[in-house]
C-alpha atoms as a PDB file:
ATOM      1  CA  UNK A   1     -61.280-208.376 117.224  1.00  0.00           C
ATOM      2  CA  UNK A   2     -62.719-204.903 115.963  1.00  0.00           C
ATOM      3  CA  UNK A   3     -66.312-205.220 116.323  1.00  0.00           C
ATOM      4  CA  UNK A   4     -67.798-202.226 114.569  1.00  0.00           C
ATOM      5  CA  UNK A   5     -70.400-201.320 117.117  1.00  0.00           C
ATOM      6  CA  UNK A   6     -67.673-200.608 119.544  1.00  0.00           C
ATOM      7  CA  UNK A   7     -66.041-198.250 117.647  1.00  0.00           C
ATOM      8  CA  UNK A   8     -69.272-195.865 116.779  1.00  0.00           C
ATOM      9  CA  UNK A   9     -70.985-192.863 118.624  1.00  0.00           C
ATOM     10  CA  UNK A  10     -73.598-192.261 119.784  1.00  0.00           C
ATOM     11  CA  UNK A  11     -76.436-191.012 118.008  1.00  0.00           C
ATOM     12  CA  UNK A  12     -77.148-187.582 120.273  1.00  0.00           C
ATOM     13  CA  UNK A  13     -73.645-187.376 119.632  1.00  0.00           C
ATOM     14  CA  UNK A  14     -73.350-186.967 115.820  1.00  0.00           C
ATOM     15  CA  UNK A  15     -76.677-185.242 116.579  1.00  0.00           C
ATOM     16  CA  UNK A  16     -74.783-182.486 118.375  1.00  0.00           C
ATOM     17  CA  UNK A  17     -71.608-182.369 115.766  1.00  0.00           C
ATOM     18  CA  UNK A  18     -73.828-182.070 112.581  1.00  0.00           C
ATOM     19  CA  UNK A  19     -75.568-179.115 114.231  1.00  0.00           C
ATOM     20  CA  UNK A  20     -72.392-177.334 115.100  1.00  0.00           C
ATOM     21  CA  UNK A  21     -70.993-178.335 111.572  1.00  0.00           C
ATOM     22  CA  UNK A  22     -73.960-177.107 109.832  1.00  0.00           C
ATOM     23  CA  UNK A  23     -73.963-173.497 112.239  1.00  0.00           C
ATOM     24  CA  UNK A  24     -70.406-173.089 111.284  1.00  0.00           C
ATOM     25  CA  UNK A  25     -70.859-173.350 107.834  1.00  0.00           C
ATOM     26  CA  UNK A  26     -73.296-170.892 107.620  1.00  0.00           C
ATOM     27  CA  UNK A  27     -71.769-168.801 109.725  1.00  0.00           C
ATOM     28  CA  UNK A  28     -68.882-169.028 106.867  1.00  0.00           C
ATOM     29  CA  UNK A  29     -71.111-167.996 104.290  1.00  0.00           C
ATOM     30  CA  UNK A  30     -72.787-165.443 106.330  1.00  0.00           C
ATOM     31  CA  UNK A  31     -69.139-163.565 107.767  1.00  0.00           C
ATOM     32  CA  UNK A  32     -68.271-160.504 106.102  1.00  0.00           C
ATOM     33  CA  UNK A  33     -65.156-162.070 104.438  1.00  0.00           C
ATOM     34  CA  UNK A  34     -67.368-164.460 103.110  1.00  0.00           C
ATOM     35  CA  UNK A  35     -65.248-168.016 103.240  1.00  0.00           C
ATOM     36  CA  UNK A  36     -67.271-170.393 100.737  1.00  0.00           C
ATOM     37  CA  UNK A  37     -64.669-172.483 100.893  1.00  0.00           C
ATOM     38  CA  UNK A  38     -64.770-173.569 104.682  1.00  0.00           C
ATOM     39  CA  UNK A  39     -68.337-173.466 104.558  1.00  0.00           C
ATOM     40  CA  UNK A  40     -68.577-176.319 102.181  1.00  0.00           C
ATOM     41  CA  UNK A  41     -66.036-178.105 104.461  1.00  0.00           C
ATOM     42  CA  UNK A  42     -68.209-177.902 107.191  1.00  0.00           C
ATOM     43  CA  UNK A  43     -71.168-178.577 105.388  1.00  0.00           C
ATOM     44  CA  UNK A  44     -69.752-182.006 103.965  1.00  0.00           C
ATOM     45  CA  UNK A  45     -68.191-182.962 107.086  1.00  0.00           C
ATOM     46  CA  UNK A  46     -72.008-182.567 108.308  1.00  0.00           C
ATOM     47  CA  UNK A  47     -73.158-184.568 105.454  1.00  0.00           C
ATOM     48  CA  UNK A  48     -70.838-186.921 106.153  1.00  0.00           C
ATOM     49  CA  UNK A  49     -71.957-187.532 109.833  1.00  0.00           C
ATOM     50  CA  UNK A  50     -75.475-187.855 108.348  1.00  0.00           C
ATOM     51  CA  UNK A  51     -74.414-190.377 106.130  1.00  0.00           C
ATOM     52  CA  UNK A  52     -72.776-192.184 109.338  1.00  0.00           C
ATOM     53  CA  UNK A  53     -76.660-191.782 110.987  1.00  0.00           C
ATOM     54  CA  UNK A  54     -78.327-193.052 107.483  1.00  0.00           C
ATOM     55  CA  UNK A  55     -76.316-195.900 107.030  1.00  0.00           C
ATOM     56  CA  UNK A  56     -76.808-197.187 110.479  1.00  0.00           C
ATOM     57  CA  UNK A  57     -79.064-200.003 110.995  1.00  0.00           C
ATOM     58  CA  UNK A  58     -82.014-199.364 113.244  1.00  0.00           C
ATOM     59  CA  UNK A  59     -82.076-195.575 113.173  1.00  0.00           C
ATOM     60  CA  UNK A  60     -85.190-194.047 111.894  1.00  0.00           C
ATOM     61  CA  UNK A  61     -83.366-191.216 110.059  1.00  0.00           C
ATOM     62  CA  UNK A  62     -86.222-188.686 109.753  1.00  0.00           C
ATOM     63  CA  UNK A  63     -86.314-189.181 114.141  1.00  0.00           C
ATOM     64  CA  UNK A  64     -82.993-188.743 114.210  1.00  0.00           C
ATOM     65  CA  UNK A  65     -83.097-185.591 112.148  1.00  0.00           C
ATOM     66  CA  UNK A  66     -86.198-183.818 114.521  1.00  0.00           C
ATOM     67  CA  UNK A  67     -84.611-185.332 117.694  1.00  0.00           C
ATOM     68  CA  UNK A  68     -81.398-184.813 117.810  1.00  0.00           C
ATOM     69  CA  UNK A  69     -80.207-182.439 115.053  1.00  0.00           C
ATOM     70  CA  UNK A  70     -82.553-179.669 116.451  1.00  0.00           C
ATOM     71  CA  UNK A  71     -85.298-180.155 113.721  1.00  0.00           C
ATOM     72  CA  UNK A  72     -82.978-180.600 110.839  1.00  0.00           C
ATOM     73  CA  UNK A  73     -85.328-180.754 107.863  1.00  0.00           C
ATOM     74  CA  UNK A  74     -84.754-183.567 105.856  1.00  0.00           C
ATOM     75  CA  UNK A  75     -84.368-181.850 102.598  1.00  0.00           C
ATOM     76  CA  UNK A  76     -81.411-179.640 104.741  1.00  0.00           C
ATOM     77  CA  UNK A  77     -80.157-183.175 105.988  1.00  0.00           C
ATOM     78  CA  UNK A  78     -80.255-184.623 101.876  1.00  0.00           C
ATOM     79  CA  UNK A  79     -78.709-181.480 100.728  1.00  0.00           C
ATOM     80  CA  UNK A  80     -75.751-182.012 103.513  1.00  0.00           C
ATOM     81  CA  UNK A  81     -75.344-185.360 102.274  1.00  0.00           C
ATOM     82  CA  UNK A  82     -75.179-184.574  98.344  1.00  0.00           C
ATOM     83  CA  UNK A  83     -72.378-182.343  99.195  1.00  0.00           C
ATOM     84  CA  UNK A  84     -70.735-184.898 101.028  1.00  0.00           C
ATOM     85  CA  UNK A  85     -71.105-187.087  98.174  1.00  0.00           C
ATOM     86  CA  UNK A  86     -69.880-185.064  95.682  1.00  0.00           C
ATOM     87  CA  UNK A  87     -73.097-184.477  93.815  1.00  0.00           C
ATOM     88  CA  UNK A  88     -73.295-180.794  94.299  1.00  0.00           C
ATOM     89  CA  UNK A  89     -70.762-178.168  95.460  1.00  0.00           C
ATOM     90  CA  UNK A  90     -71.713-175.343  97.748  1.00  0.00           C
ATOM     91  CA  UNK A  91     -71.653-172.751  94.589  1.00  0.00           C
ATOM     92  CA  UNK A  92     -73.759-174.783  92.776  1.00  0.00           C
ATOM     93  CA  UNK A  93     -76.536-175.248  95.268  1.00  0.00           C
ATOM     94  CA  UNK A  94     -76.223-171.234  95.138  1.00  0.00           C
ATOM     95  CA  UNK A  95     -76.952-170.389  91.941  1.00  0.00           C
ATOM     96  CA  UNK A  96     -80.155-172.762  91.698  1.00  0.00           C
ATOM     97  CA  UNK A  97     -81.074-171.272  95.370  1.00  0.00           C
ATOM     98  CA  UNK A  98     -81.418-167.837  93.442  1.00  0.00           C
ATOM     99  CA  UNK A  99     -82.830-168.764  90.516  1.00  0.00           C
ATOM    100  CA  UNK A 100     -85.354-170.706  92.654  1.00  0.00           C
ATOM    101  CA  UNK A 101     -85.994-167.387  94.846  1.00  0.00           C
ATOM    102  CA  UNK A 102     -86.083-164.948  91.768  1.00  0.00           C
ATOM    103  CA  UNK A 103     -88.742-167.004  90.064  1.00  0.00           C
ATOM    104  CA  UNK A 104     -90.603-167.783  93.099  1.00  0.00           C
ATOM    105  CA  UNK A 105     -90.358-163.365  93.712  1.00  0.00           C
ATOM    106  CA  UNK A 106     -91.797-163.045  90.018  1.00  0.00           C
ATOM    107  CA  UNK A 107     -95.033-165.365  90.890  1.00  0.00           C
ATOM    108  CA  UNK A 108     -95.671-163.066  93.822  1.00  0.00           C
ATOM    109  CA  UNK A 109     -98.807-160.739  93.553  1.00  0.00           C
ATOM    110  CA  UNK A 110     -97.990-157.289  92.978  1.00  0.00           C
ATOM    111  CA  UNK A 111     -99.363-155.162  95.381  1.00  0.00           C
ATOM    112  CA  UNK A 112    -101.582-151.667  94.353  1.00  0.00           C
ATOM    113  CA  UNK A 113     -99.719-149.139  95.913  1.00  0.00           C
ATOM    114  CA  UNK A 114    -102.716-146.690  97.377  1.00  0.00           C
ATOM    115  CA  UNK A 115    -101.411-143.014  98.376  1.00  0.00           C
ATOM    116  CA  UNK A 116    -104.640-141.831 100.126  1.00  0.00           C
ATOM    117  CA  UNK A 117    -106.554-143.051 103.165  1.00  0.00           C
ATOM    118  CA  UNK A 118    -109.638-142.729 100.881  1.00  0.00           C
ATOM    119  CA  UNK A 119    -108.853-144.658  98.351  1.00  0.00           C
ATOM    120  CA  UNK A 120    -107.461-147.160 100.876  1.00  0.00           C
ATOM    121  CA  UNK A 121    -110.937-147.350 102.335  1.00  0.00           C
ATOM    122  CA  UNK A 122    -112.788-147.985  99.064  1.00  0.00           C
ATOM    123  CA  UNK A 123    -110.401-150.783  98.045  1.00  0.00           C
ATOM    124  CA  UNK A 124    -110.880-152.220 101.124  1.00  0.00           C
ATOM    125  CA  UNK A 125    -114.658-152.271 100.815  1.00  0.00           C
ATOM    126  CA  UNK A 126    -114.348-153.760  97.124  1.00  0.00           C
ATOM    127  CA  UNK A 127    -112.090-156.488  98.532  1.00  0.00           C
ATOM    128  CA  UNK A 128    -114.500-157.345 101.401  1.00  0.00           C
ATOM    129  CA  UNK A 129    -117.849-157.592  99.741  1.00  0.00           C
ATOM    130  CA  UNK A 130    -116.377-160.036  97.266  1.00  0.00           C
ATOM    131  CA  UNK A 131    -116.047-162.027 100.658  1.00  0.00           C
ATOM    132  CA  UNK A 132    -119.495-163.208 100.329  1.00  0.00           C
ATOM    133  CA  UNK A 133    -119.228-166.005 103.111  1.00  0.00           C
ATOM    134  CA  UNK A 134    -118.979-163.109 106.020  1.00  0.00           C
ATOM    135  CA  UNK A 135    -122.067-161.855 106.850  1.00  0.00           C
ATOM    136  CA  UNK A 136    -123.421-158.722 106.403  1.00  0.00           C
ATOM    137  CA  UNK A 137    -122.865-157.429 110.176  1.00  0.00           C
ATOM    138  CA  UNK A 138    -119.205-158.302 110.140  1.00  0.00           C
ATOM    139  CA  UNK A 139    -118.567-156.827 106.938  1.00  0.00           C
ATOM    140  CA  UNK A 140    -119.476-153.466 108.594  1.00  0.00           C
ATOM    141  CA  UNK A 141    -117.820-154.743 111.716  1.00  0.00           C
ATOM    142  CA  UNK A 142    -114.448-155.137 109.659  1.00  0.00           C
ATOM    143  CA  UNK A 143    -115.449-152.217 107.391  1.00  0.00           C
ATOM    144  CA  UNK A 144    -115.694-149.837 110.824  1.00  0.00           C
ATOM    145  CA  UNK A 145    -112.823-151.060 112.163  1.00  0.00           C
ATOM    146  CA  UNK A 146    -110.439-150.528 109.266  1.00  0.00           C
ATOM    147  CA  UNK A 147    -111.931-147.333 109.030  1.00  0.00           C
ATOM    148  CA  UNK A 148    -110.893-146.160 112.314  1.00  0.00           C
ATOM    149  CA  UNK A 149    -107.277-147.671 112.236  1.00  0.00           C
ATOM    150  CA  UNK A 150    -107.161-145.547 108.541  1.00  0.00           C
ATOM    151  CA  UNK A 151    -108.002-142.552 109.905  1.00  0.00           C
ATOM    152  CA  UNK A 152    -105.770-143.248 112.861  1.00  0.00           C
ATOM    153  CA  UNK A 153    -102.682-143.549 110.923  1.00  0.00           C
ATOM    154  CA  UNK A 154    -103.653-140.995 108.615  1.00  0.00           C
ATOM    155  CA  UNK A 155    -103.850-138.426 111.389  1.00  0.00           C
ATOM    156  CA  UNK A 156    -100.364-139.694 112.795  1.00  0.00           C
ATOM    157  CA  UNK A 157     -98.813-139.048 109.426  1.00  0.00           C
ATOM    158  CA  UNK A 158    -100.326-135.340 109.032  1.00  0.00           C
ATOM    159  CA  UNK A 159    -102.684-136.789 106.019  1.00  0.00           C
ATOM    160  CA  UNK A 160    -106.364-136.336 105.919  1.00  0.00           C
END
């Protein structure tokens, strides 16, 4: 007579051990020898506690990810749980991480590098009057002010 609501956890409980799984695997990947190998361990044996939580009738999962995983995000959580499945291994997840972050690092806006406290000023002055929803006394307010921190640092740094 095995009734299988005897035989589970509790919630706060699997809570607690996906957190500790998830910590340890990235403090796998994270270690100077580097051990991708345990860290996808732990991160399935997560997953597979998530998939425990999931499957569970009467658990709102996206709760149970904010209330007792410590604000798990539920993309985290799904990723967890594809490794468990099999869908993705750890290396995998990886290499579309960093082609993810180099793209994303391409669409950012270069900044204009600006060697002089002068020139900083003026391009600061061009950028704010294109501002036209501030008004004309806190343009000069902001102006002034930027002005004054400018020369401030410029002094610090020997430049005039």
């Amino acid at each position: 007579m095995s009734d299988m609501t005897t035989n589970l956890l509790p919630i706060e409980t699997i809570g607690k051990e996906v957190q500790v799984f998830d910590k340890k695997g990235h403090d796998y990947e994270a270690a100077v020898d580097y051990n991708l190998e345990k860290a996808e361990q732990m991160y399935k044996a997560a997953g597979l506690k998530l998939i425990e939580v999931r499957d569970r009738a009467g658990v709102n999962f996206s709760e149970f990810c904010i209330l007792h995983c410590q604000g798990l995000s539920r993309t985290r959580a799904y990723l967890l749980m594809d490794i468990a499945d099999g869908k993705y291994t750890l290396a995998e997840i990886r290499a579309r991480s960093r082609v993810s972050s180099r793209k994303h690092r391409e669409k950012k806006v270069s900044i204009t590098v600006i060697d002089t406290p002068t020139k900083l000023v003026k391009e600061i002055k061009t950028r704010l009057k294109k501002l036209a929803k501030l008004d004309q006394k806190k343009l000069q307010a902001v102006i002034s002010c930027g002005e004054k921190l400018i020369k401030r640092e410029g002094s610090a740094r020997g430049v005039r």
